[in-house]
N, C-alpha and C. Protein backbone atom coordinates (compact mmCIF):
# COMPACT_ATOMS: atom_id res chain seq x y z
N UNK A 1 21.41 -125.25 -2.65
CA UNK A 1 21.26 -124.61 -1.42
C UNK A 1 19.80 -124.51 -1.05
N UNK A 2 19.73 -124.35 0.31
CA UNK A 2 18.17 -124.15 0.31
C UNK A 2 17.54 -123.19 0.73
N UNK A 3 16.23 -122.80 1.02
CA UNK A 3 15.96 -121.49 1.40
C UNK A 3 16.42 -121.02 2.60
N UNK A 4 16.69 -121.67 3.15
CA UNK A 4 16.83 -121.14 4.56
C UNK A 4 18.26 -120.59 4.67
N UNK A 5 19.53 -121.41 4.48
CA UNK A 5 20.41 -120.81 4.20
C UNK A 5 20.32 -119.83 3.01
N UNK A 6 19.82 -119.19 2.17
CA UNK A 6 19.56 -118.47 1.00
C UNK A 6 18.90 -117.07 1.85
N UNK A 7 18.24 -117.45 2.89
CA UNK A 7 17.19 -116.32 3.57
C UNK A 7 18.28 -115.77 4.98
N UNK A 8 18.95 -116.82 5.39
CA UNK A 8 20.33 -116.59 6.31
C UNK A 8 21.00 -115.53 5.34
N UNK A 9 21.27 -115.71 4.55
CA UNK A 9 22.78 -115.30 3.98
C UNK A 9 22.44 -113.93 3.55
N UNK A 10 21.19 -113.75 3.05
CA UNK A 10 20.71 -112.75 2.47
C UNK A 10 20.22 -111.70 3.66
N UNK A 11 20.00 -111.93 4.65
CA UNK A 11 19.46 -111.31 6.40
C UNK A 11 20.70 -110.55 6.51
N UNK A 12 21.92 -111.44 6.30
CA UNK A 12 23.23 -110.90 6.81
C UNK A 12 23.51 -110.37 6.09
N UNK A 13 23.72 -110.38 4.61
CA UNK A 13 23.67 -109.54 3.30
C UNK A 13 23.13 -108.31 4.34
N UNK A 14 21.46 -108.32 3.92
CA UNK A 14 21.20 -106.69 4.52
C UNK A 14 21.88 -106.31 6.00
N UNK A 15 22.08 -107.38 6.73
CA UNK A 15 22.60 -106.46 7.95
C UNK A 15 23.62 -105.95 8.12
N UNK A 16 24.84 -106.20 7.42
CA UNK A 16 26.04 -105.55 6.89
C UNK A 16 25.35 -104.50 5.87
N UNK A 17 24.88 -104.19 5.08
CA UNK A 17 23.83 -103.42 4.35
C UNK A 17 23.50 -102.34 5.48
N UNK A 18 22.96 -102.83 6.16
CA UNK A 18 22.55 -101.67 7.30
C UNK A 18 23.43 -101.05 7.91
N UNK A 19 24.14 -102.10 8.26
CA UNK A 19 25.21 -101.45 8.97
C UNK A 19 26.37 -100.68 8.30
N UNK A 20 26.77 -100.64 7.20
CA UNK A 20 27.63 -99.91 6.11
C UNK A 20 26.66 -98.59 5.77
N UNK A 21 25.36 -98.98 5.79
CA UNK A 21 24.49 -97.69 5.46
C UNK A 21 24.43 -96.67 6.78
N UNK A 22 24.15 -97.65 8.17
CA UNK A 22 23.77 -96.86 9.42
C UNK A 22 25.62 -95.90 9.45
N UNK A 23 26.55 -96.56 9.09
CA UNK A 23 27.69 -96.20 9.23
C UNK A 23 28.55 -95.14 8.61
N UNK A 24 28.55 -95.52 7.15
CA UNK A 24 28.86 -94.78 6.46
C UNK A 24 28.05 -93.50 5.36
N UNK A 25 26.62 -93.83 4.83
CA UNK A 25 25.99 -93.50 4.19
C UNK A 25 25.08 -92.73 5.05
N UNK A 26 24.50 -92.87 6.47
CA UNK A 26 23.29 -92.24 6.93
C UNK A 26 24.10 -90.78 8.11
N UNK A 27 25.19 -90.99 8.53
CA UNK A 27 25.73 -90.19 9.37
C UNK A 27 26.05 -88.24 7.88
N UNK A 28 26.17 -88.79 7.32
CA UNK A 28 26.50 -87.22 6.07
C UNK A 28 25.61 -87.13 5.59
N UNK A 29 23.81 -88.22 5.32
CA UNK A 29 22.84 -87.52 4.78
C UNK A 29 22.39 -86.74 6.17
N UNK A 30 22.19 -87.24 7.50
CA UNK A 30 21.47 -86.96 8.69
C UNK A 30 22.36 -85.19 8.57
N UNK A 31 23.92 -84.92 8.48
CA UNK A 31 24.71 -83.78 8.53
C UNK A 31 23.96 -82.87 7.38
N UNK A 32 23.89 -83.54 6.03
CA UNK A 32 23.07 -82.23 5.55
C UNK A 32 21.99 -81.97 5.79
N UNK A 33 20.99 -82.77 6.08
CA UNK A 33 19.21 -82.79 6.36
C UNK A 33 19.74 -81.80 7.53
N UNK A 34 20.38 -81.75 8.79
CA UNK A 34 20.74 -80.92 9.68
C UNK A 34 21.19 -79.39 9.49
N UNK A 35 21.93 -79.84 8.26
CA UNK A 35 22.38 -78.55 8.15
C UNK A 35 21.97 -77.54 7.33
N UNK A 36 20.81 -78.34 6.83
CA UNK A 36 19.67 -77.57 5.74
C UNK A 36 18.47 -77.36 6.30
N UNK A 37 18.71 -77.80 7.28
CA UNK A 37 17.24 -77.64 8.38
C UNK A 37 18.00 -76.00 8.97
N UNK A 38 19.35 -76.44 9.62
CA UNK A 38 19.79 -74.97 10.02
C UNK A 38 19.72 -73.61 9.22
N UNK A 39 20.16 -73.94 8.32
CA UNK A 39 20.26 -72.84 7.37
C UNK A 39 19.10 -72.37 6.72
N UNK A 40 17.83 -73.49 6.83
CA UNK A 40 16.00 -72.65 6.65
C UNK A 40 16.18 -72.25 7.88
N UNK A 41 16.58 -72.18 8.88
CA UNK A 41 16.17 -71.93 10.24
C UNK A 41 16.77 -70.72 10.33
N UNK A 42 18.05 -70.59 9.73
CA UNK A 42 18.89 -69.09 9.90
C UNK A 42 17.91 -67.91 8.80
N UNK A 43 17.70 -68.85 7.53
CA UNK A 43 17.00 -67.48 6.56
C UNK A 43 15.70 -67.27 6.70
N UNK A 44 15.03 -68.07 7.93
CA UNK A 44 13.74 -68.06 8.28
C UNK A 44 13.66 -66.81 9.56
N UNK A 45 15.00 -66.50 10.21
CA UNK A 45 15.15 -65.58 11.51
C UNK A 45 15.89 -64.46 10.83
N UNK A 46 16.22 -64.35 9.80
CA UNK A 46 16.81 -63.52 8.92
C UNK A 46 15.72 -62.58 8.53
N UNK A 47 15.03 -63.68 7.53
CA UNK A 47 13.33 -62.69 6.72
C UNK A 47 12.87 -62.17 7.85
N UNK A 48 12.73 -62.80 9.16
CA UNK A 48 12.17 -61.97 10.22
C UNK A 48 12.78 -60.57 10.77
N UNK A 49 14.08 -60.83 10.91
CA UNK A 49 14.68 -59.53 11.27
C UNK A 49 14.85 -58.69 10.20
N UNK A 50 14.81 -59.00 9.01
CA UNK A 50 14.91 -57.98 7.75
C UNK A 50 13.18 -57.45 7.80
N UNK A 51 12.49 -58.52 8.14
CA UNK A 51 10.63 -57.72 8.23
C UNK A 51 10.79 -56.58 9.67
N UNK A 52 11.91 -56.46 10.65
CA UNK A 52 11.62 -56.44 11.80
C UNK A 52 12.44 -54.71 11.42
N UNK A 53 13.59 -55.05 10.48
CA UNK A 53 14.42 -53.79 9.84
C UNK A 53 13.76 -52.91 9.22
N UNK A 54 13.10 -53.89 8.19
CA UNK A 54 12.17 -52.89 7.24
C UNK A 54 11.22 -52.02 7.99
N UNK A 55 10.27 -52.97 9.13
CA UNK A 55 9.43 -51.90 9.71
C UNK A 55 9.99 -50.81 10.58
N UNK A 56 10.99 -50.93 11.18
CA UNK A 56 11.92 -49.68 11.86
C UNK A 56 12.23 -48.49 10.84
N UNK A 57 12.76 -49.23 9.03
CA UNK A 57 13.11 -47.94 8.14
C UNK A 57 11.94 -47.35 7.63
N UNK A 58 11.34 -48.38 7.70
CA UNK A 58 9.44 -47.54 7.13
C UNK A 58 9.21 -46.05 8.14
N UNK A 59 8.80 -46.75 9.80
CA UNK A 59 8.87 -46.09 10.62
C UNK A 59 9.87 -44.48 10.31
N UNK A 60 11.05 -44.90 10.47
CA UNK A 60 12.13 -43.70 10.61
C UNK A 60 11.59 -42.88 9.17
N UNK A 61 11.62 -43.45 7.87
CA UNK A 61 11.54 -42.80 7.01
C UNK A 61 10.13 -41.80 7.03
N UNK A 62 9.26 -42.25 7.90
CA UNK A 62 8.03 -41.63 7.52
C UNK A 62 8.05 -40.72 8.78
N UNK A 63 8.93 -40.61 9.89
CA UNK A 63 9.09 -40.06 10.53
C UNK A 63 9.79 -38.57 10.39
N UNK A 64 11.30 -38.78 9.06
CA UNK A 64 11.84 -38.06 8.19
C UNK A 64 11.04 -37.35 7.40
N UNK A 65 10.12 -37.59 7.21
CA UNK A 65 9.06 -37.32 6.01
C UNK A 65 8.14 -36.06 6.34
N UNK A 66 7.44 -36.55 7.42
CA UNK A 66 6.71 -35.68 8.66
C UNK A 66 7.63 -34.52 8.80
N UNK A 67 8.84 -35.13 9.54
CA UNK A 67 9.93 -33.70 9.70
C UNK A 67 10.45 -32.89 8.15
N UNK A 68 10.31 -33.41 7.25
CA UNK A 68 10.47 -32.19 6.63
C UNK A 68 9.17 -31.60 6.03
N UNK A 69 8.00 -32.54 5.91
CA UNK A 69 7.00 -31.69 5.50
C UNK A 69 6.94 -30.49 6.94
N UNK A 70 7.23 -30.97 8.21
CA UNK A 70 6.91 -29.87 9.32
C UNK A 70 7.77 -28.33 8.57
N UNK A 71 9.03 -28.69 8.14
CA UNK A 71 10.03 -27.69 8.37
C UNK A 71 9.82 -26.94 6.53
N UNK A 72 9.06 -27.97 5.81
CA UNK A 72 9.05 -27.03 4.56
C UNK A 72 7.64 -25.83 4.86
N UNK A 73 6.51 -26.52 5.79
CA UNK A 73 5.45 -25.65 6.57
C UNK A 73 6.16 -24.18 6.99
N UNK A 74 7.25 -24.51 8.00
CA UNK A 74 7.68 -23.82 8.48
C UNK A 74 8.55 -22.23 7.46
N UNK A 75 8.84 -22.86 6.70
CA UNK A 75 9.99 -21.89 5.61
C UNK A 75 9.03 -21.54 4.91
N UNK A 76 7.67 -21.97 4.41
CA UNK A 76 6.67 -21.32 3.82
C UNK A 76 6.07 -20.08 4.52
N UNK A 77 5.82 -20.39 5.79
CA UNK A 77 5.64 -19.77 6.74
C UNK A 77 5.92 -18.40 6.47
N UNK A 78 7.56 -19.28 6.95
CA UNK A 78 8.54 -18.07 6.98
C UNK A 78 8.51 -16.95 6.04
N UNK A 79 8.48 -17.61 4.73
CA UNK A 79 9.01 -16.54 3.31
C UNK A 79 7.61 -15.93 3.58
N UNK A 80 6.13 -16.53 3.52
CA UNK A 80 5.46 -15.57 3.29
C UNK A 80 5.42 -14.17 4.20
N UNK A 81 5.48 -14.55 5.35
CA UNK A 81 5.81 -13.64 6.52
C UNK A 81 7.07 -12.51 6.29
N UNK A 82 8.07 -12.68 5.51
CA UNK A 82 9.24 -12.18 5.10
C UNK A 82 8.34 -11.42 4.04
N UNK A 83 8.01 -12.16 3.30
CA UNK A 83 7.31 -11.00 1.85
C UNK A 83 6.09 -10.16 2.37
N UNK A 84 5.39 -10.28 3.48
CA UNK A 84 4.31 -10.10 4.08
C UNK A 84 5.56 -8.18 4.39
N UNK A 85 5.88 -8.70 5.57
CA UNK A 85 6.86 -7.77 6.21
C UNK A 85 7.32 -6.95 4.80
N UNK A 86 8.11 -7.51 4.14
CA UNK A 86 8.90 -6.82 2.64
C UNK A 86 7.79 -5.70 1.86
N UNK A 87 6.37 -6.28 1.83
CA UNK A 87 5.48 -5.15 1.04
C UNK A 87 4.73 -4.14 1.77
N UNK A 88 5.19 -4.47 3.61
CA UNK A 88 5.03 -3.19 4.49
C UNK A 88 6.02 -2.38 4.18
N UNK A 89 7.30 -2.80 3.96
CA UNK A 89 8.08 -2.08 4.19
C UNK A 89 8.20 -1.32 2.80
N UNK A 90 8.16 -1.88 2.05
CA UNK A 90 7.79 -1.31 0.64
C UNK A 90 6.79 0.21 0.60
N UNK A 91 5.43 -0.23 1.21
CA UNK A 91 4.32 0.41 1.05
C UNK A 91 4.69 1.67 2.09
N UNK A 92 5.43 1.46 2.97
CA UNK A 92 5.91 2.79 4.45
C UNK A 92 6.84 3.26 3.05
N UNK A 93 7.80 3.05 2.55
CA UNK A 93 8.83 3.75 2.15
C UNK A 93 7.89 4.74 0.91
N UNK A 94 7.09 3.76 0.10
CA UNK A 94 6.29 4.35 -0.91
C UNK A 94 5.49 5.47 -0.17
N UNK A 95 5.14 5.30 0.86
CA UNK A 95 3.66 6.76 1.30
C UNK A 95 4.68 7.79 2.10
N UNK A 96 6.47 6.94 2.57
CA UNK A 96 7.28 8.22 3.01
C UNK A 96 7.55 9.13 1.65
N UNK A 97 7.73 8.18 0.43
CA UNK A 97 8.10 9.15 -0.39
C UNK A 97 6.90 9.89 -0.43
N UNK A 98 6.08 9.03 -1.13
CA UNK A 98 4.89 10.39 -1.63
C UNK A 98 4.61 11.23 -0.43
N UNK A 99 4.97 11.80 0.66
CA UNK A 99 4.72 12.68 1.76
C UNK A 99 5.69 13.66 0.96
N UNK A 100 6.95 12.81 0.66
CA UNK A 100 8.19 13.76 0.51
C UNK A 100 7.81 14.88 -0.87
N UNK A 101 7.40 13.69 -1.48
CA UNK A 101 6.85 13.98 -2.54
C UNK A 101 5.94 15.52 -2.93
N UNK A 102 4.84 15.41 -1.76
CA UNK A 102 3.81 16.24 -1.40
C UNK A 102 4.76 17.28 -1.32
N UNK A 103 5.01 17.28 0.34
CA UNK A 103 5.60 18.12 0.42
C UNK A 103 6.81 18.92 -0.04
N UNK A 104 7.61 18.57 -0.99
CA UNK A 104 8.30 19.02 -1.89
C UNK A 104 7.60 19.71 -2.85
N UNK A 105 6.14 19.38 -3.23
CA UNK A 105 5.56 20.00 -4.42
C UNK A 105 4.77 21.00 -3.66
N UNK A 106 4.27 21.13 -2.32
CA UNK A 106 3.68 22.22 -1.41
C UNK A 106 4.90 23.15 -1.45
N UNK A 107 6.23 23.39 -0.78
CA UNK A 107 7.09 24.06 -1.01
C UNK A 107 7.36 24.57 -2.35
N UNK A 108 7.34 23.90 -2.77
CA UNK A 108 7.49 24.81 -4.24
C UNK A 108 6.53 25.34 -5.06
N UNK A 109 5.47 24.90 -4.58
CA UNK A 109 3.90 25.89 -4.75
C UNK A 109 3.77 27.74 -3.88
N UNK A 110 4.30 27.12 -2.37
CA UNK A 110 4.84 28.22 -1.70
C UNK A 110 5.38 29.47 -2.37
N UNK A 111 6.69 29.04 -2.96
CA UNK A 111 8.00 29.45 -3.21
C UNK A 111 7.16 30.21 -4.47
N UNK A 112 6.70 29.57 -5.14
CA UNK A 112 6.16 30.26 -6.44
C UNK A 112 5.43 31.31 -6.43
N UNK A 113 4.09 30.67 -5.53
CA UNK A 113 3.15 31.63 -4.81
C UNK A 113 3.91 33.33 -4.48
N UNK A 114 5.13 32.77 -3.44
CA UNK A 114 5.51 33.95 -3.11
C UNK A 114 6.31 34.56 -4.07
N UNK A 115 6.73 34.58 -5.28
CA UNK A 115 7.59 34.95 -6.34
C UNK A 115 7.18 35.02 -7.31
N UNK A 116 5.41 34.72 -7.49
CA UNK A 116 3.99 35.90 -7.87
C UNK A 116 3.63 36.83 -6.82
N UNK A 117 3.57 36.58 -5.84
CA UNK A 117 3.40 37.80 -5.04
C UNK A 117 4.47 38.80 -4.65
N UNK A 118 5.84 38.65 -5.13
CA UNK A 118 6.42 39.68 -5.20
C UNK A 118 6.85 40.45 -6.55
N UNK A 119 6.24 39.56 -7.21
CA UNK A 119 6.26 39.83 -8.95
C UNK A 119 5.11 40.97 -8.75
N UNK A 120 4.03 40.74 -8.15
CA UNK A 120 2.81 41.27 -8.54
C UNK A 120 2.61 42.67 -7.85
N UNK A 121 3.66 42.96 -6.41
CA UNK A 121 3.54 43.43 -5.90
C UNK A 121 4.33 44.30 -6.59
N UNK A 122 5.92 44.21 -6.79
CA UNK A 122 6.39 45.09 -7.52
C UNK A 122 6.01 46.05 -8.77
N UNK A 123 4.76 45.01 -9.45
CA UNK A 123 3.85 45.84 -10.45
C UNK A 123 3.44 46.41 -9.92
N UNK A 124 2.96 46.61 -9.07
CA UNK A 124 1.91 47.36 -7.94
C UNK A 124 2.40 48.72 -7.54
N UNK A 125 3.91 48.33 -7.71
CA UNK A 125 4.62 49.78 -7.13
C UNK A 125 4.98 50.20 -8.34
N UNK A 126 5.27 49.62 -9.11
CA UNK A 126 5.59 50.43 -10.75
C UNK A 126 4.62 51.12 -11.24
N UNK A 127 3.14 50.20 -10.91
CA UNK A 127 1.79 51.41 -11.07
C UNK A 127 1.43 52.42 -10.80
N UNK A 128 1.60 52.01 -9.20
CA UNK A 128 1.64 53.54 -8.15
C UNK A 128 2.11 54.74 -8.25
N UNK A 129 3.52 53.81 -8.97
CA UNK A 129 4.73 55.60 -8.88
C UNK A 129 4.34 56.18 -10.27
N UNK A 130 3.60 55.19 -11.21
CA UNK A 130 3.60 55.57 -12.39
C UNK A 130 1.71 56.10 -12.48
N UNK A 131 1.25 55.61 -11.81
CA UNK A 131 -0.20 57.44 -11.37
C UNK A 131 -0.17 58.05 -10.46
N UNK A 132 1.03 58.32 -9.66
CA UNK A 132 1.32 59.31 -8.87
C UNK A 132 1.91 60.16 -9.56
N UNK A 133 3.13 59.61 -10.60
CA UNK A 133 3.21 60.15 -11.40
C UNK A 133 2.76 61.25 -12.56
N UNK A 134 1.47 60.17 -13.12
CA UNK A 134 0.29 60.96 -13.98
C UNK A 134 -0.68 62.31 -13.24
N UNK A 135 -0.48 61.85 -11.63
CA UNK A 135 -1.43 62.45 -10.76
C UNK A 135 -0.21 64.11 -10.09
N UNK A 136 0.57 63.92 -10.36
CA UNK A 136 1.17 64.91 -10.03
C UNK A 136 2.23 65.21 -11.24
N UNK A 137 1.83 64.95 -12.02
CA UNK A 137 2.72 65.70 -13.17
C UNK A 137 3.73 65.78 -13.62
N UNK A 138 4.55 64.82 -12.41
CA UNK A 138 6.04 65.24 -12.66
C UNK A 138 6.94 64.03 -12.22
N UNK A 139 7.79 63.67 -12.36
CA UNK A 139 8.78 62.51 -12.63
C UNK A 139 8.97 62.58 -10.92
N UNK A 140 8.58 61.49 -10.67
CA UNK A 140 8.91 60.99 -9.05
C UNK A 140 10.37 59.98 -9.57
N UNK A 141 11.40 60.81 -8.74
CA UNK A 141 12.60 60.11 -8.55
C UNK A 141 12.36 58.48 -7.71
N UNK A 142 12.74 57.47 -8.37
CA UNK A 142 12.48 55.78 -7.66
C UNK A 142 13.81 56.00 -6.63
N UNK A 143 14.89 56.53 -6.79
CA UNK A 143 15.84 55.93 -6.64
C UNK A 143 15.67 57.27 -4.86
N UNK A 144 15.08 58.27 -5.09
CA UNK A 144 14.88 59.05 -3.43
C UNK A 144 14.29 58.42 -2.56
N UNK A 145 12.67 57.95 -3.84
CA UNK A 145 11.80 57.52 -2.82
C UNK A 145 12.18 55.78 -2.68
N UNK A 146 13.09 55.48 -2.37
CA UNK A 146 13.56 53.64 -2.29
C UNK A 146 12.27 53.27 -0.88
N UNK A 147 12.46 54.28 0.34
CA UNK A 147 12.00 54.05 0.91
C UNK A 147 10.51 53.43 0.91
N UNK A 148 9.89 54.57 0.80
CA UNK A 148 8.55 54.83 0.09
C UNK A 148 7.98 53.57 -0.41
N UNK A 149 8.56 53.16 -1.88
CA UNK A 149 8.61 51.78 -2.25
C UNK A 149 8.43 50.82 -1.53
N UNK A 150 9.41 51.04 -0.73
CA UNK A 150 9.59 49.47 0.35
C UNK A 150 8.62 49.54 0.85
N UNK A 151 7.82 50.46 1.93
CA UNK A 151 7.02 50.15 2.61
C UNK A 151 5.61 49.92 1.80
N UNK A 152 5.68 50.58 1.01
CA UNK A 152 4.20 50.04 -0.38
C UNK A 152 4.13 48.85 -0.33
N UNK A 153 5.34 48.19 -0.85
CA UNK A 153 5.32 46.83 -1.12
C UNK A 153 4.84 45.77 0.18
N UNK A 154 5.83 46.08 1.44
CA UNK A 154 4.91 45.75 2.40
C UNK A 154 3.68 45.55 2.94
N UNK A 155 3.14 46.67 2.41
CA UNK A 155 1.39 46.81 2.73
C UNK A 155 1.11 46.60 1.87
N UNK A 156 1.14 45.75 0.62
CA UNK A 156 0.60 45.34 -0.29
C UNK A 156 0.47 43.87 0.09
């Protein structure tokens, strides 16, 4: 044979070659190269919207964050203001007692006072009748003179 038919035969060789390849072999690589192009293309708009998610939960979370540091401010606030209030109210009840206090121990300083002074006074009249007695010689009845008594004690 010679070259030329050898270079014929072999042309047509590849062009059936091509054409079995353009036909059967290149149409399902072109489908995956396509469909692997799609699918970087889907997890490429994906990472974006998951970067696009993340910065919204960053956002919200630090927004959450703010709001409760505001509201734990707030309850600090609060309690101290509550305990603030609590050791007024403490300190009024403590200076009502000790008033009560006082004055419970003034009254009964009173009370005493006056229950030496009728202690003292009654000596006073037991003295009296007893050197009026010495001074006149003779047994002064207590129980005639009641009167007498009373008004001593008075002006004492």
């Amino acid at each position: 044979m010679s070259i030329t038919a050898t270079l014929i035969i072999q042309a047509i060789v590849f062009l059936i070659l091509v054409g079995f390849t353009m036909k059967f072999v290149w149409p399902p690589i072109t489908a995956a190269l396509d469909e692997r192009a799609k699918k970087i293309a889907e997890g490429l708009s994906a990472a974006d919207k998951a970067k696009a998610d993340l910065a919204i939960a960053n956002k919200r979370v630090e927004e959450q964050l703010s709001s409760a540091r505001e509201d734990a401010a707030k309850r600090l606030a609060d309690a101290e203001r509550l305990a603030q209030s609590m050791v007024e109210q403490a300190k009024g009840r403590a200076n009502e007692e000790a008033a009560k206090i006082v004055a419970a121990a003034k009254a009964e300083a009173e009370q005493a006072s006056a229950q030496a002074r009728e202690a003292l006074r009654e000596q006073v009249a037991v003295l009296a009748v007893k050197g009026a007695e010495q001074i006149l010689r003779k047994e002064v009845n207590a129980a005639v003179h009641a009167d007498l008594l009373g008004r001593l004690k008075t002006e004492l």
